[in-house]
C-alpha atoms as a PDB file:
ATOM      1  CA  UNK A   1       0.000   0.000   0.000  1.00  0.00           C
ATOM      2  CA  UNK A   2       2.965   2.723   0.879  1.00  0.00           C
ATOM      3  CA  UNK A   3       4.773   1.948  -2.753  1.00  0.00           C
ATOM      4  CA  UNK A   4       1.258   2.435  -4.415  1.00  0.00           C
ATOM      5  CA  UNK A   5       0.660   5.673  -2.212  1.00  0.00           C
ATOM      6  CA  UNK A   6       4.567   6.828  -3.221  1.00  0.00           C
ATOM      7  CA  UNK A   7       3.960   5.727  -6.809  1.00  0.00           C
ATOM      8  CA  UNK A   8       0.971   8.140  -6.763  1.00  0.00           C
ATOM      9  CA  UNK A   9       3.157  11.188  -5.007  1.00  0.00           C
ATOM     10  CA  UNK A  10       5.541  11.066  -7.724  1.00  0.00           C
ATOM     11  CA  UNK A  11       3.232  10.894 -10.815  1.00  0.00           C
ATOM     12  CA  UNK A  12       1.127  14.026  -9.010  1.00  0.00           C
ATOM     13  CA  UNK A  13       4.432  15.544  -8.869  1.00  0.00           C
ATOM     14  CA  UNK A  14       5.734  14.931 -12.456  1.00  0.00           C
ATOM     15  CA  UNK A  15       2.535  15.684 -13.268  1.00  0.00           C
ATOM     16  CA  UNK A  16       2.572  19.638 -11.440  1.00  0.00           C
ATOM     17  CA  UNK A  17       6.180  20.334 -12.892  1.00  0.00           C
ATOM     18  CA  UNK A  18       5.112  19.442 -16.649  1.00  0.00           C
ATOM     19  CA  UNK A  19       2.139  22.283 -16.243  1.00  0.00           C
ATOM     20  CA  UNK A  20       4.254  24.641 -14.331  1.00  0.00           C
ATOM     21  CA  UNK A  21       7.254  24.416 -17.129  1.00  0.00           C
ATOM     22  CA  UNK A  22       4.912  24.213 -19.622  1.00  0.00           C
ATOM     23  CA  UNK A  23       3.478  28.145 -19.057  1.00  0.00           C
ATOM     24  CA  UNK A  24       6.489  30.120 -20.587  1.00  0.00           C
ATOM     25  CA  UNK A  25       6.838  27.586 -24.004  1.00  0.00           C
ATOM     26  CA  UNK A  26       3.175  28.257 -24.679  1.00  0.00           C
ATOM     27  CA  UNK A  27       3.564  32.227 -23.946  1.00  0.00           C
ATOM     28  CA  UNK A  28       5.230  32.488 -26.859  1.00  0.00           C
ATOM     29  CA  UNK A  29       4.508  30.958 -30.406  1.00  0.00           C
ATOM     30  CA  UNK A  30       6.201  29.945 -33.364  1.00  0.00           C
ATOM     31  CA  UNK A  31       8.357  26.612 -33.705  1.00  0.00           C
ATOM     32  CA  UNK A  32      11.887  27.502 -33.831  1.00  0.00           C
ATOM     33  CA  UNK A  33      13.751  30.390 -32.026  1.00  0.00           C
ATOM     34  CA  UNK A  34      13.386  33.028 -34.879  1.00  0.00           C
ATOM     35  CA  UNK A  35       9.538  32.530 -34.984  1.00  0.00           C
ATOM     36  CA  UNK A  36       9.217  32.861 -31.324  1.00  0.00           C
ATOM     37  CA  UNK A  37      11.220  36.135 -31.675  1.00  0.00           C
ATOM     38  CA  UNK A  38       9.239  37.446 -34.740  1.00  0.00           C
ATOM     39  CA  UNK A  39       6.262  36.710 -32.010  1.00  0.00           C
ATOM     40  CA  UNK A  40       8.208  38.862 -29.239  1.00  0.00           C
ATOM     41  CA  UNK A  41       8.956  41.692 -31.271  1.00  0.00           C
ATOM     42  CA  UNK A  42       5.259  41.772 -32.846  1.00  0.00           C
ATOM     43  CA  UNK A  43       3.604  41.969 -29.445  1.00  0.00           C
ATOM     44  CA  UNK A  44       6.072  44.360 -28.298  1.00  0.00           C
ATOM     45  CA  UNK A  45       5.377  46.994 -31.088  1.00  0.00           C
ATOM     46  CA  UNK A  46       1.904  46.682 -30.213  1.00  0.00           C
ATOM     47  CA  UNK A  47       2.243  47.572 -26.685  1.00  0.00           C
ATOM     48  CA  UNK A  48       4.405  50.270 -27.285  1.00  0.00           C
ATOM     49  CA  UNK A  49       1.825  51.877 -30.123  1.00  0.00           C
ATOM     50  CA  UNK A  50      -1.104  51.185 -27.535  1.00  0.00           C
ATOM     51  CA  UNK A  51       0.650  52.989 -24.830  1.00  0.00           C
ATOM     52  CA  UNK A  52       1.297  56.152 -26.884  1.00  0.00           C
ATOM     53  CA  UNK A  53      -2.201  56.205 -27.452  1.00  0.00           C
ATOM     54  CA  UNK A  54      -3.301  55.465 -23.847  1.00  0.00           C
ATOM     55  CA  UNK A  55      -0.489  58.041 -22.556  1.00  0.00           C
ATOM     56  CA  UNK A  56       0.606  60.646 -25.263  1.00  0.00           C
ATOM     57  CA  UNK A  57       3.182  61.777 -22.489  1.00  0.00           C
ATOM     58  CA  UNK A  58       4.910  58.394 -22.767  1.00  0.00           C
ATOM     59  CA  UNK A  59       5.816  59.115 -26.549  1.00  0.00           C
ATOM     60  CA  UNK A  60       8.187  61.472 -25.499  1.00  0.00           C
ATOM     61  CA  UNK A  61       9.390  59.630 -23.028  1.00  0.00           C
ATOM     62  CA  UNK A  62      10.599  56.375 -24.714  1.00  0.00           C
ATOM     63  CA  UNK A  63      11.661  59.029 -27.714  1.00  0.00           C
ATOM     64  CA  UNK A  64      14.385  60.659 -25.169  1.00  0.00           C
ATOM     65  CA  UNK A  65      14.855  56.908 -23.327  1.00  0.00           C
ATOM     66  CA  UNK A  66      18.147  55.089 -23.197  1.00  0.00           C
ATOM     67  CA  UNK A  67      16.073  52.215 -23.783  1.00  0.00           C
ATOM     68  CA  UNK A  68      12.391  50.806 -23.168  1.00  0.00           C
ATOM     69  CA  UNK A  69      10.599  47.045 -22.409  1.00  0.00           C
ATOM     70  CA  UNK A  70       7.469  45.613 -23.577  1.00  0.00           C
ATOM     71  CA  UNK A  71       6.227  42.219 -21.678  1.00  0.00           C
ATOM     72  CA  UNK A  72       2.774  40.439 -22.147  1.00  0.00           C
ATOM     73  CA  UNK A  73       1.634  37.192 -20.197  1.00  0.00           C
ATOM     74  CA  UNK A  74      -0.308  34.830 -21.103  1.00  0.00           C
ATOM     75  CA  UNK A  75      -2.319  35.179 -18.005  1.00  0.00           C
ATOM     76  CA  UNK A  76      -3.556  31.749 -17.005  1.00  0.00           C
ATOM     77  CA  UNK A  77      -2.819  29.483 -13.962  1.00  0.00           C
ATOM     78  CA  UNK A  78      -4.379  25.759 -14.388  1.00  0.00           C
ATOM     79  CA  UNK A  79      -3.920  23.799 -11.005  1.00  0.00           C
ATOM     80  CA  UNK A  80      -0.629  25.592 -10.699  1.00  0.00           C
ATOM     81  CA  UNK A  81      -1.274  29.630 -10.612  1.00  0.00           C
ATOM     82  CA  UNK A  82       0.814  32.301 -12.166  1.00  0.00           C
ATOM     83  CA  UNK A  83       1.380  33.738 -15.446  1.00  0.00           C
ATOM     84  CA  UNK A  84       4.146  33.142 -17.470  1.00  0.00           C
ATOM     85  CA  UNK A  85       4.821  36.124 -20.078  1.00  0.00           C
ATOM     86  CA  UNK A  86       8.022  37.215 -23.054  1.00  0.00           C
ATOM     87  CA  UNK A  87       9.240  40.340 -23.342  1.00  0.00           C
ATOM     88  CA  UNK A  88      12.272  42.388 -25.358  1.00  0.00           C
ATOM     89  CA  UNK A  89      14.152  45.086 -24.787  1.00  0.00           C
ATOM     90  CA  UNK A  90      15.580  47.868 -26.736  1.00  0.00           C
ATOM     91  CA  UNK A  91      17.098  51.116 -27.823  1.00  0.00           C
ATOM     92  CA  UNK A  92      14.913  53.568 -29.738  1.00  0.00           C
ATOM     93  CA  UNK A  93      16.583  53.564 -33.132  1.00  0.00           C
ATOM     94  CA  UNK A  94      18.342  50.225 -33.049  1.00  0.00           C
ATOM     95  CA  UNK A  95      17.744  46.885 -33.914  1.00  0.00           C
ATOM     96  CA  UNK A  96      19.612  45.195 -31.247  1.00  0.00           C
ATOM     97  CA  UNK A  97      17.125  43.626 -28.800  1.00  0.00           C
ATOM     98  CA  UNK A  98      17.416  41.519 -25.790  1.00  0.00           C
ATOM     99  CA  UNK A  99      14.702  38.930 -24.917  1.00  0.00           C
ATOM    100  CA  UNK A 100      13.255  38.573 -21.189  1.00  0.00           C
ATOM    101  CA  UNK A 101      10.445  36.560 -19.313  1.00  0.00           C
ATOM    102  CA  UNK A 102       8.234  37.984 -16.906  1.00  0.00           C
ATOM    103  CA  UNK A 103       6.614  35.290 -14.406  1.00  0.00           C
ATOM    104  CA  UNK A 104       4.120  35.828 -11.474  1.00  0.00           C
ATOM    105  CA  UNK A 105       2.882  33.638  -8.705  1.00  0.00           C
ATOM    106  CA  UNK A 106      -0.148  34.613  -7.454  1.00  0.00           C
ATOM    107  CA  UNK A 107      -1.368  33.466  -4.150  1.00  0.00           C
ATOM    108  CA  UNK A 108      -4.244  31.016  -4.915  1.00  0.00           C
ATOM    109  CA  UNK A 109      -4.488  27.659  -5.782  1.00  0.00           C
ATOM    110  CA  UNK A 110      -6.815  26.778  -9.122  1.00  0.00           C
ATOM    111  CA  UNK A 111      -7.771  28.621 -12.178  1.00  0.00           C
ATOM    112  CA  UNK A 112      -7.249  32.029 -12.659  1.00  0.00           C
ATOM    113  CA  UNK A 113      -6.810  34.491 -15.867  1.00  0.00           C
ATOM    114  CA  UNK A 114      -5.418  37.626 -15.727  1.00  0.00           C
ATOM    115  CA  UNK A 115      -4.557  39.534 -19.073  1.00  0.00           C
ATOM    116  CA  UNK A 116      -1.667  42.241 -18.520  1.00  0.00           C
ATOM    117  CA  UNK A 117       1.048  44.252 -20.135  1.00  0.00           C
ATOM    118  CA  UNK A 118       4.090  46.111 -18.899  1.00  0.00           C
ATOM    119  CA  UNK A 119       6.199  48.449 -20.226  1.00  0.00           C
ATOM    120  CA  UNK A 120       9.438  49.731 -18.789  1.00  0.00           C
ATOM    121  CA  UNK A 121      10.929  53.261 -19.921  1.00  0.00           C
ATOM    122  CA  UNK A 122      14.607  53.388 -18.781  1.00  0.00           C
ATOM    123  CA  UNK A 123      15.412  57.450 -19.097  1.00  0.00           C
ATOM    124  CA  UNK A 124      19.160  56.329 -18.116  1.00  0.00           C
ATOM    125  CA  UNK A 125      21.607  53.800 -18.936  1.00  0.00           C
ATOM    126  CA  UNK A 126      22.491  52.762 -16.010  1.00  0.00           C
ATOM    127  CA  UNK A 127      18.930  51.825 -14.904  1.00  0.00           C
ATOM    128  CA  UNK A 128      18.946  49.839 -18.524  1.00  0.00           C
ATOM    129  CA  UNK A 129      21.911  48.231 -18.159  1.00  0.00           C
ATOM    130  CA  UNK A 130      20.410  47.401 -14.171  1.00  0.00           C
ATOM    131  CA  UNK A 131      17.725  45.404 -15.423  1.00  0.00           C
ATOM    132  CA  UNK A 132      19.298  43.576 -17.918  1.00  0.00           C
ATOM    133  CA  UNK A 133      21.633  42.326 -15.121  1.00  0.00           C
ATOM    134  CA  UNK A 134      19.945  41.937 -12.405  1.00  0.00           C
ATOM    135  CA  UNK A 135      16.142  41.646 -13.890  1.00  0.00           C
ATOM    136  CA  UNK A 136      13.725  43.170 -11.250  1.00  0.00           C
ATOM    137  CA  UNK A 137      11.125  42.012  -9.273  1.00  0.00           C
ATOM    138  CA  UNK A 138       7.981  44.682  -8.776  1.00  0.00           C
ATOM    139  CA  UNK A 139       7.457  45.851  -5.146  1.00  0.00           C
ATOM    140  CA  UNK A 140       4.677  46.759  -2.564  1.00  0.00           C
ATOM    141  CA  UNK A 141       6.203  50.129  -2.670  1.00  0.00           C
ATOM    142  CA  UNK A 142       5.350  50.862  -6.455  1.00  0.00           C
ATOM    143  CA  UNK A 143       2.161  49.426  -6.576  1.00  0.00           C
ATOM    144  CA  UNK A 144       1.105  51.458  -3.470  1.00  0.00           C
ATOM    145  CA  UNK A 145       2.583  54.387  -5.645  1.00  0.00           C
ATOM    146  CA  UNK A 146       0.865  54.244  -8.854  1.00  0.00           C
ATOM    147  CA  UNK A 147      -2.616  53.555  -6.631  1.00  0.00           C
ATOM    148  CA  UNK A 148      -1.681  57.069  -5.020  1.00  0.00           C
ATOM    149  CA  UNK A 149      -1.100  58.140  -8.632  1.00  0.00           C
ATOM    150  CA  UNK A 150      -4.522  57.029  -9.489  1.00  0.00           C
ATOM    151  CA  UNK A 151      -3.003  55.310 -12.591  1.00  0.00           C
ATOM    152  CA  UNK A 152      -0.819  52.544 -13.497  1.00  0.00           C
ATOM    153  CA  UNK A 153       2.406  54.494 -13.796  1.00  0.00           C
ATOM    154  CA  UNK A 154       5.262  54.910 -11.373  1.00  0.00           C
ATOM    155  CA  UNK A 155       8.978  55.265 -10.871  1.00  0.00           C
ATOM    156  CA  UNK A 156       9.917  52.142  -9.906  1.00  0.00           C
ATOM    157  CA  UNK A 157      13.792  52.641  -9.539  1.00  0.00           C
ATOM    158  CA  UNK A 158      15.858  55.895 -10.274  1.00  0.00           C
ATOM    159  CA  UNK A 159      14.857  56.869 -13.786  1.00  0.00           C
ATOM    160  CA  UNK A 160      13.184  53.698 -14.439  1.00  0.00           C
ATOM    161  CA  UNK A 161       9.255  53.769 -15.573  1.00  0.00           C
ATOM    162  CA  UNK A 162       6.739  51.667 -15.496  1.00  0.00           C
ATOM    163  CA  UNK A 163       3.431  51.733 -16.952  1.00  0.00           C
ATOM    164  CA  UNK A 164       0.595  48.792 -16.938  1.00  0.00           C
ATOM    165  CA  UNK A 165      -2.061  48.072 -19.952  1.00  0.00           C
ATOM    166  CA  UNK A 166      -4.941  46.259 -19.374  1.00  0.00           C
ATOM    167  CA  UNK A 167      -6.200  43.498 -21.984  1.00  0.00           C
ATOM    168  CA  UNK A 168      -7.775  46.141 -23.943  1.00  0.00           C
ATOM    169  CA  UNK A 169      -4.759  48.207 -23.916  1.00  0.00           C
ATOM    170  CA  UNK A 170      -6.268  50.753 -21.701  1.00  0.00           C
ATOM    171  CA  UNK A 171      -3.567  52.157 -19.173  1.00  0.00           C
ATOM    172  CA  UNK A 172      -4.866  50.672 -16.145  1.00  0.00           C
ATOM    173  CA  UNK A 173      -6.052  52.375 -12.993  1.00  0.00           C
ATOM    174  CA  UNK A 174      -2.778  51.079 -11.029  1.00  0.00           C
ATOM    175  CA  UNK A 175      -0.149  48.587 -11.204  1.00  0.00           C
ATOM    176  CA  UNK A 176      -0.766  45.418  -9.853  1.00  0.00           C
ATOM    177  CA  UNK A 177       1.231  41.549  -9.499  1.00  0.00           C
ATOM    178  CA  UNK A 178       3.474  42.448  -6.671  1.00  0.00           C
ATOM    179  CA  UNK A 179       6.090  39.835  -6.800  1.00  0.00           C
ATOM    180  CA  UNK A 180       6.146  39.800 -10.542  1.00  0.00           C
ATOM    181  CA  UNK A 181       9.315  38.712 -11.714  1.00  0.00           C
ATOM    182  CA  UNK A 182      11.290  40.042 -15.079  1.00  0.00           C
ATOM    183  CA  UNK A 183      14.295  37.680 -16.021  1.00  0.00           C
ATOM    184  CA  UNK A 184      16.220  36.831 -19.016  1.00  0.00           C
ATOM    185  CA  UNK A 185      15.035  34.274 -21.693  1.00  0.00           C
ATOM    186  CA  UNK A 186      17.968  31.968 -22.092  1.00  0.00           C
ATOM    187  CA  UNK A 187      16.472  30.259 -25.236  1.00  0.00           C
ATOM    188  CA  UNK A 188      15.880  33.446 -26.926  1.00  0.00           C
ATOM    189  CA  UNK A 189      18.568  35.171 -26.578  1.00  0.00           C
END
């Protein structure tokens, strides 16, 4: 009975780490590495255009930037929660980009769906070249200051901005997913 009940505890297990690693292959689509980064730097241009429209401000600001990010998830949790989500980032004017994952854990087991976009705006290099090496993980301290904003915008390091879309590409009311975390994509880059 104990071998049957082990038996079981590792095939629920296998079983949880195949959905959980299967999130970030399926936030991204296309079946070899270019196609996945065609998909990344489609979405991304998107974002970017829907921000400018949401925040005409924000135009000028990735115009004058020493670089900018665009990140979508795929906003589902099935048994396991979180979201799993791509990203790139880049220079205005230049074609060299650098491909990141964004992943958040919620607190809740089951199904959930949450649709979101971020967008970094990096006025210096040295906040750019921060992220790329260190990735960053959002805090209680800017979501409680884009809520005191009343939108989802705020400095969330020295020179580094952050603004949130919605799944209509509405700039949303505040940022939310504290905890989210923005890492490197070894496969893509």
């Amino acid at each position: 009975m104990k071998s049957r009940m082990s038996g079981c505890v590792r095939w629920v297990a296998v079983l949880l780490v195949a959905l959980g690693l299967s999130g970030p292959a399926q936030a991204t689509t296309g079946s070899n590495v270019l196609e996945k980064r065609h998909t990344v730097d489609l979405n991304a241009r998107d974002l970017i255009d829907k921000l400018e429209k949401a925040d005409p401000d924000a135009k000028a600001k990735i115009d004058q930037s020493a670089g900018y990010a665009a990140f979508t998830n795929g906003g589902m949790g099935i048994l396991l929660p979180g979201g799993f989500g791509t990203g790139v980032v880049q220079k205005p004017g230049s074609d060299k980009r650098t491909y990141m994952r964004m992943f958040h854990s919620p607190s809740g087991w089951g199904l959930g769906i949450k649709t979101y976009s971020v967008i970094f705006v990096f006025e210096t290099q040295e906040g750019l070249d921060s992220f790329l090496a260190r990735g960053y993980v959002l805090s209680q301290f800017a979501v409680d200051a884009s809520k005191s904003a009343g939108k989802a915008e705020a400095e969330v390091m020295p020179g580094v901005w952050m603004y949130q879309l919605d799944a209509k590409g509405n700039l949303a009311p505040e940022l939310t997913g504290k905890g989210v975390k923005f890492y490197l994509d070894q496969e893509l880059n």
